[in-house]
Protein backbone atom coordinates (compact mmCIF):
# COMPACT_ATOMS: atom_id res chain seq x y z
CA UNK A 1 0.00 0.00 0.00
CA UNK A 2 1.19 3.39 -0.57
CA UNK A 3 2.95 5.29 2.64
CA UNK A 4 2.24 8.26 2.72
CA UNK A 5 4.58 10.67 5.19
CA UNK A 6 2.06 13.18 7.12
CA UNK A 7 4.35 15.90 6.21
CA UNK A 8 3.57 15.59 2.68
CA UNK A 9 1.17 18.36 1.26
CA UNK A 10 -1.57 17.05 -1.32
CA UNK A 11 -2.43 19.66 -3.83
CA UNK A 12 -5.82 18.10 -4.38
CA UNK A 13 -8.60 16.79 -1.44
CA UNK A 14 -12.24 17.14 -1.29
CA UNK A 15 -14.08 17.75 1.81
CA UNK A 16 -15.07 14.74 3.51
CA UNK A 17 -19.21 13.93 2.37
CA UNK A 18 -20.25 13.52 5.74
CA UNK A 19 -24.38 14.77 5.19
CA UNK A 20 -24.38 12.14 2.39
CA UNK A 21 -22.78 9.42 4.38
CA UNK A 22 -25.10 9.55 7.02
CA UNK A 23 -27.97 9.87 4.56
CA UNK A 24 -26.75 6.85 2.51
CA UNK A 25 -26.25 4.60 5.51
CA UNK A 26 -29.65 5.24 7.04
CA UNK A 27 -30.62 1.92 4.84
CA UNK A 28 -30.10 -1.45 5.56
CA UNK A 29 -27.68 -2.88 2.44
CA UNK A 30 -28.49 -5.84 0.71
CA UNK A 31 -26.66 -8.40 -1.39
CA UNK A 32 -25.60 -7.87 -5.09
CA UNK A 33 -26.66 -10.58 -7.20
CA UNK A 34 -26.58 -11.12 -10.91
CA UNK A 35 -26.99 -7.59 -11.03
CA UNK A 36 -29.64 -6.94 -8.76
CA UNK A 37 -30.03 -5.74 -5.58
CA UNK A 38 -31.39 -8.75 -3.52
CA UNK A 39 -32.65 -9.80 0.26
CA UNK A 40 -31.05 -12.82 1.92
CA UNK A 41 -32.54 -16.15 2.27
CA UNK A 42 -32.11 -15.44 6.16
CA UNK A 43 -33.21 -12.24 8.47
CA UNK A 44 -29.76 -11.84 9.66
CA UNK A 45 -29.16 -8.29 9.94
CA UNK A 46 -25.38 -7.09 10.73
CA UNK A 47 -24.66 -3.67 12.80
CA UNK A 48 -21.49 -1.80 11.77
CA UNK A 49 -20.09 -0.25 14.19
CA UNK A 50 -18.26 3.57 13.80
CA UNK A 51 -14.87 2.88 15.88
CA UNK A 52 -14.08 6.70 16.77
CA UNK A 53 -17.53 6.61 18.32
CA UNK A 54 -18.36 3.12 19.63
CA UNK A 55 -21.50 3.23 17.85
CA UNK A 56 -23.66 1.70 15.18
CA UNK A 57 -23.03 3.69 11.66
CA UNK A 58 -25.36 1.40 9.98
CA UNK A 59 -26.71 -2.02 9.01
CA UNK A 60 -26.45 -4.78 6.00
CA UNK A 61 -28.18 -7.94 5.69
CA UNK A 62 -25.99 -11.09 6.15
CA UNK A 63 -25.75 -14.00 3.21
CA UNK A 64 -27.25 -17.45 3.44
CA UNK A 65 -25.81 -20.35 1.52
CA UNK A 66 -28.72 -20.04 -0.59
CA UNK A 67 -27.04 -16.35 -1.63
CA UNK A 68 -24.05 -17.83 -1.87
CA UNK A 69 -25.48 -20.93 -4.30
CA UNK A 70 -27.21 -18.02 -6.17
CA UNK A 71 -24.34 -16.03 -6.48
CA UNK A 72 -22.39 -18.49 -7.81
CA UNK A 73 -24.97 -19.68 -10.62
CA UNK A 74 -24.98 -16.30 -11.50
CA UNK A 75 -21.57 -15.70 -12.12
CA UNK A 76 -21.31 -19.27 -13.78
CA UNK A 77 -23.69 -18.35 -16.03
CA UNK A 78 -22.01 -15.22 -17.14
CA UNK A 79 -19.01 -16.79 -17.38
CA UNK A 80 -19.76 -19.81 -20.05
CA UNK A 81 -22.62 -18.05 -20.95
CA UNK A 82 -23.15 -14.53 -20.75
CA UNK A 83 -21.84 -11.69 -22.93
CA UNK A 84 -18.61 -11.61 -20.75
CA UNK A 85 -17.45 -14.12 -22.56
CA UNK A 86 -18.09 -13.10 -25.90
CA UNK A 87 -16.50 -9.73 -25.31
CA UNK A 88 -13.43 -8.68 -26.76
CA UNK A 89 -10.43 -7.49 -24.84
CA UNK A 90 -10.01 -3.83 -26.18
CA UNK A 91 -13.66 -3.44 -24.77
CA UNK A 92 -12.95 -4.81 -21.67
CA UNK A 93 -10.23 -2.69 -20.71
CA UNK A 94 -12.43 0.24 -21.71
CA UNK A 95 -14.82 -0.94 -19.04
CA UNK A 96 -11.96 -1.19 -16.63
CA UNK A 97 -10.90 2.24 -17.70
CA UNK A 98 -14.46 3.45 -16.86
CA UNK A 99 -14.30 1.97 -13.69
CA UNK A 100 -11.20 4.01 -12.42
CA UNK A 101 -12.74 6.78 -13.81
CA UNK A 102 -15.73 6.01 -11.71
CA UNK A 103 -14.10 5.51 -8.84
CA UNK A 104 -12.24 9.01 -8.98
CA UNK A 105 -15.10 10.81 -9.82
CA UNK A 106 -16.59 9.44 -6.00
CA UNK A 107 -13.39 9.67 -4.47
CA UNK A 108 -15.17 11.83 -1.66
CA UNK A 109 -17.85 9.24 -1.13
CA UNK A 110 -15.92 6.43 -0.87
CA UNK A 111 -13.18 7.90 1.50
CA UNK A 112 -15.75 9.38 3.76
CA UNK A 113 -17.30 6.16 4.11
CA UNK A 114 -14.08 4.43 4.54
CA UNK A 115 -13.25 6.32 7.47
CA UNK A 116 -16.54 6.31 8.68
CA UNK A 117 -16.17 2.04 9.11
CA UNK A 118 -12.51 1.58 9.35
CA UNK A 119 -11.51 4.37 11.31
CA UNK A 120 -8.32 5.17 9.65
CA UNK A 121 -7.96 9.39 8.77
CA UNK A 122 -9.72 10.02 5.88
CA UNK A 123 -6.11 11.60 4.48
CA UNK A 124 -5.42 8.32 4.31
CA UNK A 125 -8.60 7.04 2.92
CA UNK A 126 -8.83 9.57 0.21
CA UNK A 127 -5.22 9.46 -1.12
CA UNK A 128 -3.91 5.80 -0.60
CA UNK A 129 -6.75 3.34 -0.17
CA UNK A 130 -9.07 5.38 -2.89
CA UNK A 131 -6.31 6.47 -4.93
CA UNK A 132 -4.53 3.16 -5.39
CA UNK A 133 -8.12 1.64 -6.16
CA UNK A 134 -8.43 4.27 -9.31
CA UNK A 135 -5.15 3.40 -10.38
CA UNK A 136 -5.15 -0.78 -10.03
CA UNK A 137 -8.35 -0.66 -12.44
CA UNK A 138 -6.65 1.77 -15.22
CA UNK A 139 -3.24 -0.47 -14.47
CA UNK A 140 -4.96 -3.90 -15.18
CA UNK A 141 -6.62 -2.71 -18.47
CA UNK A 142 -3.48 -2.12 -19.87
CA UNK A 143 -2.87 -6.08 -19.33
CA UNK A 144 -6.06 -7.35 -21.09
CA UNK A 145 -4.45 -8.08 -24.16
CA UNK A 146 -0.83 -8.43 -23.17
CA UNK A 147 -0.62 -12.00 -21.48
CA UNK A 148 -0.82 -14.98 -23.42
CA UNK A 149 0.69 -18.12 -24.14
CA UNK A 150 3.91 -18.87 -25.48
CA UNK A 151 5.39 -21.99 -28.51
CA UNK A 152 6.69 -24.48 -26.88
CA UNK A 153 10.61 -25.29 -28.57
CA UNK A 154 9.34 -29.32 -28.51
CA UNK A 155 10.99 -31.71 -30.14
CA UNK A 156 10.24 -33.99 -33.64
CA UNK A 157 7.21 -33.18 -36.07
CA UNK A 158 5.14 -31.19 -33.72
CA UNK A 159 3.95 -28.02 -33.05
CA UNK A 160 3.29 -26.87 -29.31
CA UNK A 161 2.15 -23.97 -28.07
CA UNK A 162 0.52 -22.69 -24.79
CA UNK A 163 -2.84 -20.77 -23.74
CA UNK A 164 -3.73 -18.48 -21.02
CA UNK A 165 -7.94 -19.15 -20.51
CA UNK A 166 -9.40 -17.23 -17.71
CA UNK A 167 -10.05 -19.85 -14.35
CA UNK A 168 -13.66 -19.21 -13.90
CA UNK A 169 -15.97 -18.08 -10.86
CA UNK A 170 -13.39 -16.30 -8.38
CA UNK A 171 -14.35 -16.39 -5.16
CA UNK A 172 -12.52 -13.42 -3.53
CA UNK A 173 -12.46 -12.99 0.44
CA UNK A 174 -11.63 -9.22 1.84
CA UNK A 175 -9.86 -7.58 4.77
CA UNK A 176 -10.98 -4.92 7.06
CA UNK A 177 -8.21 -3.04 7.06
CA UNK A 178 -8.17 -1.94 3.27
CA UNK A 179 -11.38 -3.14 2.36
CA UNK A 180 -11.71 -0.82 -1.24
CA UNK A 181 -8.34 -1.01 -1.98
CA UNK A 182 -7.94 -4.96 -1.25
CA UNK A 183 -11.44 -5.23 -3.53
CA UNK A 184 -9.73 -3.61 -6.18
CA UNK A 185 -6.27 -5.96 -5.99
CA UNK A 186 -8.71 -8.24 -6.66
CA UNK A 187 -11.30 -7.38 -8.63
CA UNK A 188 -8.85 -5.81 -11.16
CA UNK A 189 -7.18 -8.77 -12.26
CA UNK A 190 -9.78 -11.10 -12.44
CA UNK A 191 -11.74 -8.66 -14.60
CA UNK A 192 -8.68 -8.30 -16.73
CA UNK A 193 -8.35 -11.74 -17.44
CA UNK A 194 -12.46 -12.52 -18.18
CA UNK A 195 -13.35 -14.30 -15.21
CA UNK A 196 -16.42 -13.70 -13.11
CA UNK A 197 -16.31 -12.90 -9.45
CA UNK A 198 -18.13 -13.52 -6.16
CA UNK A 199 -16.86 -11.15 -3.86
CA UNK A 200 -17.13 -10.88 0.42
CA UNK A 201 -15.89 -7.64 2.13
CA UNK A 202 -14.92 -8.59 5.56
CA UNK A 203 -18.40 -8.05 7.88
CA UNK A 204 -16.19 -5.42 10.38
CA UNK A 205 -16.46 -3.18 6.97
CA UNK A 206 -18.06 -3.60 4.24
CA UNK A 207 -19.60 -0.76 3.24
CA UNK A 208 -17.25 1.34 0.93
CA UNK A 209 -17.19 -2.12 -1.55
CA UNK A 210 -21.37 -2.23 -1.42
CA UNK A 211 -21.03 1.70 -2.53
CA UNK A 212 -17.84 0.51 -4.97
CA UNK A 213 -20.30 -1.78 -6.45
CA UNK A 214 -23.54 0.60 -6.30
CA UNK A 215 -21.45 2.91 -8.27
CA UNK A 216 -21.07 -0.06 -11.09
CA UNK A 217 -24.47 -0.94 -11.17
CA UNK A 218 -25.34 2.39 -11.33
CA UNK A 219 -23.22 3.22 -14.77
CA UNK A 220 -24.54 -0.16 -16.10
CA UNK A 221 -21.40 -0.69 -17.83
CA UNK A 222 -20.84 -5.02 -16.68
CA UNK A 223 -22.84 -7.54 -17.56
CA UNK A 224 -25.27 -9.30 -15.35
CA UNK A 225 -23.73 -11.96 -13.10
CA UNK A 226 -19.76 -10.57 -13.47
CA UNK A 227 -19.70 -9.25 -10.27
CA UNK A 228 -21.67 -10.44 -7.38
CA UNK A 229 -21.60 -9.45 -3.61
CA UNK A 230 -22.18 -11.50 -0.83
CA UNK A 231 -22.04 -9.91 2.88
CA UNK A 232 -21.61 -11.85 6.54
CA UNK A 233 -19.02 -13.34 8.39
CA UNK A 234 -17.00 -15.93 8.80
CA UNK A 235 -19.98 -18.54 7.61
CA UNK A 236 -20.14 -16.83 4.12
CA UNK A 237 -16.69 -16.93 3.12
CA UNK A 238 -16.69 -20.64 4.66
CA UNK A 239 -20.09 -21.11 2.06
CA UNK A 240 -17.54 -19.61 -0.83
CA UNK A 241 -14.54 -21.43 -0.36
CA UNK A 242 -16.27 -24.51 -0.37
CA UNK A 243 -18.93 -23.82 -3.26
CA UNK A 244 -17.90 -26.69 -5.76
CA UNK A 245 -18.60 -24.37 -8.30
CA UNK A 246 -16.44 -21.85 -7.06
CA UNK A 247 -13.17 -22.30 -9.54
CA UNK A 248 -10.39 -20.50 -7.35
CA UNK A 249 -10.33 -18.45 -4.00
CA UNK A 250 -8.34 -15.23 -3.04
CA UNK A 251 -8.18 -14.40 0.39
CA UNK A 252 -5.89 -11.41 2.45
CA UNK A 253 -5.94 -12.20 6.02
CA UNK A 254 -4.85 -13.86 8.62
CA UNK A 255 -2.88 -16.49 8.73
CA UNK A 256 -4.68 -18.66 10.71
CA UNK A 257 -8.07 -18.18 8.37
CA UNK A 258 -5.74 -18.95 5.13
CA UNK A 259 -5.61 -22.36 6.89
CA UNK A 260 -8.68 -23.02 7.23
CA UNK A 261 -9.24 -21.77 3.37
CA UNK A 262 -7.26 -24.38 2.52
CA UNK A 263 -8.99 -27.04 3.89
CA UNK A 264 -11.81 -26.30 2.77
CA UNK A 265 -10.62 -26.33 -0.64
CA UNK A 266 -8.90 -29.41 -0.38
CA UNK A 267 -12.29 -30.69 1.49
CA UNK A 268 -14.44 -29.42 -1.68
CA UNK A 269 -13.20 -29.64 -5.71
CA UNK A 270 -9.05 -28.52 -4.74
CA UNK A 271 -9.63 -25.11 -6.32
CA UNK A 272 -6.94 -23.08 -6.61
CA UNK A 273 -5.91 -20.63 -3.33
CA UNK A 274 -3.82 -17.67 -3.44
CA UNK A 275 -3.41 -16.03 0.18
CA UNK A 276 -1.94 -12.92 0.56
CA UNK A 277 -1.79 -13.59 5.09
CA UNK A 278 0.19 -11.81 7.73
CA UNK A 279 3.45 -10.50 8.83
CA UNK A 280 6.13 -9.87 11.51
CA UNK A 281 8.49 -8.06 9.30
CA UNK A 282 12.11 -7.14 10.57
CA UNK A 283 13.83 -3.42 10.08
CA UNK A 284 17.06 -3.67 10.01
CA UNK A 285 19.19 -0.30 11.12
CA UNK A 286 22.94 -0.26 10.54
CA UNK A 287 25.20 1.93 12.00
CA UNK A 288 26.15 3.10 9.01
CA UNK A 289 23.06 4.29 7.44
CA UNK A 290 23.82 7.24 5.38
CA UNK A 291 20.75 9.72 6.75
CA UNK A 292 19.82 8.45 10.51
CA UNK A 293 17.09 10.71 11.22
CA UNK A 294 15.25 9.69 7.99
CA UNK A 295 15.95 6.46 8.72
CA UNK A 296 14.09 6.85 12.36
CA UNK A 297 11.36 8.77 10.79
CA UNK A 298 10.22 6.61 8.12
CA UNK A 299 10.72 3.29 10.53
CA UNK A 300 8.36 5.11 12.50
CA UNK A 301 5.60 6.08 9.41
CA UNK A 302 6.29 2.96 8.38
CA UNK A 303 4.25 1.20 10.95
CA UNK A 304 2.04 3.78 12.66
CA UNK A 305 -0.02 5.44 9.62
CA UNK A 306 -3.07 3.41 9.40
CA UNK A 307 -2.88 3.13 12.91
CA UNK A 308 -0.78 0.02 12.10
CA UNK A 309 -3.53 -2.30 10.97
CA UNK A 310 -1.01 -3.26 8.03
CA UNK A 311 0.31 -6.62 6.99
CA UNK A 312 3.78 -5.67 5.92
CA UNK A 313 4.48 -3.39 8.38
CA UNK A 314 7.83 -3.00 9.74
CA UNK A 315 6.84 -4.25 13.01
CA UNK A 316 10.22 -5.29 14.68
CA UNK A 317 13.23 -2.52 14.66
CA UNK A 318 16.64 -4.06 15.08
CA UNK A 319 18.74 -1.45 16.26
CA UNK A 320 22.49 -1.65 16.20
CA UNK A 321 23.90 -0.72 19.73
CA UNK A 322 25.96 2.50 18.41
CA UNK A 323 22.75 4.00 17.91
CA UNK A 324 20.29 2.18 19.51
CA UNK A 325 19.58 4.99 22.65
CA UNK A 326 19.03 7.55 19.55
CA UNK A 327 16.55 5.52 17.57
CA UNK A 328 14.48 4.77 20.85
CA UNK A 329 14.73 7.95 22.30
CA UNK A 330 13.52 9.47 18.68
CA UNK A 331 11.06 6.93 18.10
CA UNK A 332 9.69 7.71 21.53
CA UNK A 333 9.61 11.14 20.75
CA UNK A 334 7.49 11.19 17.45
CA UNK A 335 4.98 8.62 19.41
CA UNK A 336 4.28 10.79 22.34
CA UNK A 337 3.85 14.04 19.60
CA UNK A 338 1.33 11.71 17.96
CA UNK A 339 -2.55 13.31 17.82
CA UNK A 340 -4.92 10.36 18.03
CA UNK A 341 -8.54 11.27 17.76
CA UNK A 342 -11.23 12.09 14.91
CA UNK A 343 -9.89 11.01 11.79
CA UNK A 344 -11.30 13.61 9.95
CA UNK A 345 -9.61 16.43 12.14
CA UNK A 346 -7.06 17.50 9.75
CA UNK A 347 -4.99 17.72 12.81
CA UNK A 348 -4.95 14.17 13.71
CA UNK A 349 -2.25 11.67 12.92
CA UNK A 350 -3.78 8.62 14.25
CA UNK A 351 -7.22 7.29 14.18
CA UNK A 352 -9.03 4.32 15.80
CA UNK A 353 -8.67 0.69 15.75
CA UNK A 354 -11.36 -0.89 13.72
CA UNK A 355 -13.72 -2.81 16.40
CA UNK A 356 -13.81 -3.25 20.58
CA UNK A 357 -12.51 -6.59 20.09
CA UNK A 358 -9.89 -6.12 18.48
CA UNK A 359 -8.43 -2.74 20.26
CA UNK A 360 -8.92 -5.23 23.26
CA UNK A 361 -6.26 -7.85 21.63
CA UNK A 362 -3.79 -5.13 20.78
CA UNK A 363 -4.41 -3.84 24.38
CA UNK A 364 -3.52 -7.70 25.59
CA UNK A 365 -0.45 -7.65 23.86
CA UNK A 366 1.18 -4.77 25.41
CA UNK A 367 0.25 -6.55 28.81
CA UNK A 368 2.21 -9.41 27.80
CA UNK A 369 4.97 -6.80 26.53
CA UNK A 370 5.17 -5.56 30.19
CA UNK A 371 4.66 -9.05 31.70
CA UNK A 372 7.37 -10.78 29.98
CA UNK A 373 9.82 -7.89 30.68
CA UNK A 374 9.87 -5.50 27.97
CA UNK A 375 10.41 -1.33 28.85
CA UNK A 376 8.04 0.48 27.48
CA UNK A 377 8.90 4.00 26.74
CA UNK A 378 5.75 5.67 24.89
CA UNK A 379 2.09 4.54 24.77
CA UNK A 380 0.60 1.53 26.20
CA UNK A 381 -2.73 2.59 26.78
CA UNK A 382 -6.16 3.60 25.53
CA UNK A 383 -6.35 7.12 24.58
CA UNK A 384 -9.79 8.13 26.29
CA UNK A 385 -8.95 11.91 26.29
CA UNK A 386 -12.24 14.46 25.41
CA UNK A 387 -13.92 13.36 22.33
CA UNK A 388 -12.46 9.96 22.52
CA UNK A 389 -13.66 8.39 25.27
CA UNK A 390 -16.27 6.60 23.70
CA UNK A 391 -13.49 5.10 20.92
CA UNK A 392 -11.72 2.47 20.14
CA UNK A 393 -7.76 4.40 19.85
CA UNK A 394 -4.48 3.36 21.21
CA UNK A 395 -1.43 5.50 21.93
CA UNK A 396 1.76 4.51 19.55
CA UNK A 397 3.42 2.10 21.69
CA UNK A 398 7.00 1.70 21.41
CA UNK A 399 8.90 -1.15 23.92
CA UNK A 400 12.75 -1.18 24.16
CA UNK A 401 15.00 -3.94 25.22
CA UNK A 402 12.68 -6.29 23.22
CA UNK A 403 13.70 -10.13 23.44
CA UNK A 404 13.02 -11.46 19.93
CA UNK A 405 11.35 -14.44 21.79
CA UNK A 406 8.64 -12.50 23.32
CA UNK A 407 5.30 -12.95 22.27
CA UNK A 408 5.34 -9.16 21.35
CA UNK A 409 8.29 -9.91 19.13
CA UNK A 410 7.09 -13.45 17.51
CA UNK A 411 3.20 -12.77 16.98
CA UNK A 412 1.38 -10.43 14.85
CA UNK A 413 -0.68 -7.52 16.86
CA UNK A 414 -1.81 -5.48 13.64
CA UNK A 415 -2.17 -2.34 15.76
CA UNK A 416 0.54 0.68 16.57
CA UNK A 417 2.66 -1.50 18.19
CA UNK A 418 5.96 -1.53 17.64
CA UNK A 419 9.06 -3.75 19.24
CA UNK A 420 12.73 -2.10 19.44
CA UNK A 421 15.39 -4.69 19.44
CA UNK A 422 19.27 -4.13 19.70
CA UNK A 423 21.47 -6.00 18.14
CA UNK A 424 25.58 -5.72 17.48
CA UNK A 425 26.69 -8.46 14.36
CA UNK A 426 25.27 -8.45 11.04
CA UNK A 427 25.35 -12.21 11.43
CA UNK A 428 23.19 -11.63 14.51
CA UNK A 429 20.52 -9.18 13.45
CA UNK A 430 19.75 -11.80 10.13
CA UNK A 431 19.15 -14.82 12.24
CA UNK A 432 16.98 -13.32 14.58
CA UNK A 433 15.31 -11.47 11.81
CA UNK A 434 14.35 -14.42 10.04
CA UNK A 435 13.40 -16.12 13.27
CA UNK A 436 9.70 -16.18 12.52
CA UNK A 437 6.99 -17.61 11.10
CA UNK A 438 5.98 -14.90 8.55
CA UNK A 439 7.97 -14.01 5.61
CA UNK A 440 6.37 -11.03 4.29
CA UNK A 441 7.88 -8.08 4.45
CA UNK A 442 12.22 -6.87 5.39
CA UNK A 443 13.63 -3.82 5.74
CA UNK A 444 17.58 -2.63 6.07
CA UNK A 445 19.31 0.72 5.98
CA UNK A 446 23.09 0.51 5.30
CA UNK A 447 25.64 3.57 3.14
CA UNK A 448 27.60 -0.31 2.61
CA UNK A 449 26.36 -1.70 -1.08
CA UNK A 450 27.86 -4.75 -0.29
CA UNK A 451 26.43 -5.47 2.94
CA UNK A 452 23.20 -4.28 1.24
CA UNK A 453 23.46 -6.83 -1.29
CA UNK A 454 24.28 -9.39 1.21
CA UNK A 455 21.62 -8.98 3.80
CA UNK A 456 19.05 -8.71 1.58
CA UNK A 457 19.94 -11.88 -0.45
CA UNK A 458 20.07 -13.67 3.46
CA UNK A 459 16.20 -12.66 4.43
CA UNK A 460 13.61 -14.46 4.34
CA UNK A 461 11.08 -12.16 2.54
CA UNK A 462 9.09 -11.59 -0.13
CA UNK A 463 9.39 -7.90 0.09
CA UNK A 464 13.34 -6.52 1.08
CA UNK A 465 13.26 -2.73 1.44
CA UNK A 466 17.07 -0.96 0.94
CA UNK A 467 17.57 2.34 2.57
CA UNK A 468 13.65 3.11 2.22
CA UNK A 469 10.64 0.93 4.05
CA UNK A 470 7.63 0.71 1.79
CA UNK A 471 8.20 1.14 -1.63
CA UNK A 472 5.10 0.07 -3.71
CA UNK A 473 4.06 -0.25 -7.21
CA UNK A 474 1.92 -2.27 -9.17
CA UNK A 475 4.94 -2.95 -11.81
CA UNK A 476 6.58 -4.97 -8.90
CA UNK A 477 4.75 -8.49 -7.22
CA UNK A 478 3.62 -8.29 -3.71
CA UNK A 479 3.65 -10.80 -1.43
CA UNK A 480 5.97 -13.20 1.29
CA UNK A 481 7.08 -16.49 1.96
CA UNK A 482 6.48 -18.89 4.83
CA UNK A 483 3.64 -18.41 6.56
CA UNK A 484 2.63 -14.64 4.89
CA UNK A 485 1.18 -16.13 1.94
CA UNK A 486 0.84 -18.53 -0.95
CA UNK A 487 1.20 -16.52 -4.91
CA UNK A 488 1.66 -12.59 -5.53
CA UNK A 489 -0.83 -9.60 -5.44
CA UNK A 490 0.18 -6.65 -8.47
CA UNK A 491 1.83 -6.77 -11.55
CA UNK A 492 1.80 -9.92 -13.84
CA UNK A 493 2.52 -12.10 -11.23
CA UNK A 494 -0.74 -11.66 -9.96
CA UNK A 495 -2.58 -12.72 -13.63
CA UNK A 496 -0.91 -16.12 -13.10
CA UNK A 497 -3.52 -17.10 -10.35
CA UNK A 498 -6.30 -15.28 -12.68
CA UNK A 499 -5.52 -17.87 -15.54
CA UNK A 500 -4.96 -21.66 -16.46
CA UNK A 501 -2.93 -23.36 -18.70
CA UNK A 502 -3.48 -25.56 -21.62
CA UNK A 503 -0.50 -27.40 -23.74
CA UNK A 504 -2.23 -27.49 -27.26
CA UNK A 505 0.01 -30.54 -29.89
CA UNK A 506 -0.55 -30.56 -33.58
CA UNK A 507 1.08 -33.32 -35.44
CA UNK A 508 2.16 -32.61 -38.97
């Protein structure tokens, strides 16, 4: 996702819709279905709740497997069937255009209502989560007719060559901490490719995808039954991931749900699974980064904008000991000048956690920080000051003289905590930064370009960042080893888990 540093000045925002928003959400949302607008088989109704306020922003109704069954017929049938099909790939990529133009045109809307259900600032909402989603629908077009198969260099009288087909019905499973923009990483390349999609938003926000796909269905510009959207829990994406007619499943979550995804495909017809999961990612700090303070700064941006509900964030700091006291008393610094509170007060650099539950588990795991020994030198509390007592926010934590084997150190929070470890060997710092179970993300800042070569070839990472954290584009894959994920989100990499192969032989 793209960091953005709060220093940076935007030359173009709109004011947040706020009047519309609470309009819009006054009704309950229902299911998109073969391109209709449809109850649920059950009277399940889900509250959302508004996490700088601790109360209900508004209400959806909740999928049955019957919605699920009829949500995959539908996008089966526009798949073999339908004009989806039949239509050629300059015109798709002209819808896809349309769509990012669509999306930009409601950039307002959508933000608003992002921040509204997530509780990230709606700076952040507006010009990475929003902004990326224009720009992954105008990116994929470009690929519609630019991946195909190859000829095969086989031997004796025989000509082979290779196709790229689109998979099918995609069943794609959404995160609540970029729910637009993680719709679009999806959505984007299936579309690109001609498959047909059955898409769940997680249920802790959901409602900036239902207005994504209002927004569609409004321009009429898909076919019936090539996009679909089911809303619920945990029992609907269950009801996708095992739908035999369900052709392959995308999920970005945890890891411990990515397991359970692939059971159930293996339990159903062994569709195909791409997981994009979670992440303890090291940050490696010489003491011979060129530019210390920016190092410090953007270790710290790095993990606390979107109040650190972020996959690949750079959640461990290794230190070395020449500078260590610097980097934690400067860390420490920017955490306690940190403004937590309405994330649409231009003033505020942090906003809310997205539920109760979860502010409750980050809250738990700065207990164990403190139990098991750890100092902590900013944060470590609720933030219940004036408007936002009634709130789910968290202070930026920061804990020094961090034991790589604490719990703090070894499991992922998702939430503005962040672990300061020091360490004095380069052969040190790499073992204990690939002491984990995740593989996502690596950082290192070094002036040494051999050391930089070396380090990063040693990690264990999908993602190593050189003398910057962050650096995203959708030109380069994204995506970890280990436990952080099966296959790559962006670039062409991502089309491979869009597509199947066929070896085609003529004899001559």
């Amino acid at each position: 996702m793209t960091q953005i540093n709060e220093k940076t000045v935007f030359e173009r925002i709109e004011q947040p819709k706020l009047a519309w928003a609470e309009e819009w959400l006054k009704e309950t949302k229902k299911l998109y279905i073969n391109g209709e607008w449809v109850n649920s088989f059950n009277d399940e109704i889900i509250e959302s709740i508004n996490p700088a306020k601790g109360q209900v922003l508004g209400t959806f109704q909740s999928a049955a497997k019957e919605d699920v069954d009829k949500a995959v017929d539908a996008a089966r049938e526009a798949f073999d069937h339908g004009a989806w099909s039949k239509i050629s790939r300059k015109e798709r990529a002209k819808i896809m255009r349309k769509i990012s133009a669509l999306i930009d045109e409601h950039r307002a809307e959508l933000a608003t209502i992002e921040t509204l259900d997530n509780g990230k600032l709606y700076t952040e909402s507006y010009h990475d989560t929003v902004g990326e989603s224009v720009d992954i629908f105008e990116y994929y077009a470009g690929w519609t007719d630019k991946y195909y198969g190859e000829n095969n260099p086989v031997e004796g009288d025989f000509l082979s060559i290779t196709t790229r087909d689109p998979i099918g019905v995609c069943g794609q499973i959404v995160p609540f901490n970029f729910p637009l923009d993680m719709a679009a990483w999806k959505l984007a390349p299936a579309l690109a490719m001609g498959n047909t999609v059955v898409l769940k938003p997680s249920e802790k926000t959901s409602f900036s995808v239902i207005r994504l796909f209002e927004i569609i269905d409004e321009a009429d510009i898909l076919p019936k039954g090539v996009i679909n959207l089911i809303l619920g829990g945990g029992e609907a994406g269950r009801n996708i991931a095992t739908h035999m007619g369900v052709d392959k499943v995308a999920f970005t979550g945890s890891t411990e749900i990515g397991r359970q995804l692939v059971h159930n495909s293996a339990d159903s017809n062994l569709k195909p699974v791409s997981l994009e999961l979670g992440g303890k990612s090291p940050n490696i700090l010489f003491n011979d980064a060129q530019d210390l303070d920016f190092a410090i700064e953007r270790s710290f941006y790095g993990l606390f904008t979107h109040k650190g509900e972020k996959c690949s964030a750079p959640t461990r700091l290794f230190a070395h000991v020449d500078v260590y006291d610097k980097v934690v008393e400067d860390i420490a610094a920017l955490a306690n000048s940190y403004i937590v509170g309405d994330p649409f007060d231009p003033k505020t650099n942090q906003g809310a956690q997205v539920s109760k539950a979860h502010m409750e588990r980050i809250l738990d795991y700065i207990e164990s920080g403190k139990n098991q020994g750890a100092r902590l030198v900013a944060g470590g509390e609720r933030d219940i000051t004036g408007e936002n007592a009634n709130g789910y926010f968290i202070r930026p934590t920061i804990f020094a003289e961090v034991d790589n084997k604490m719990k703090i150190a070894q499991e992922e929070i998702f939430g503005p905590v962040l672990c300061i470890i020091p360490f004095e060997t380069e052969e040190e710092v790499i073992k204990m930064a690939n002491d984990t179970i995740y593989g996502l993300g690596a950082g290192l800042w070094t002036n040494d370009v051999s050391r930089a070569h070396r380090v990063a070839n040693k990690l264990q990472a999908g993602m190593v960042f050189v003398n910057k954290y962050g650096c995203y584009d959708f030109a380069s894959p994204f995506g970890g080893w280990k436990q952080s994920g099966w296959g790559k989100e962006y670039a062409i990499h991502s089309l491979q888990s869009y597509t199947k192969q066929k070896a085609i032989w003529f004899a001559y």
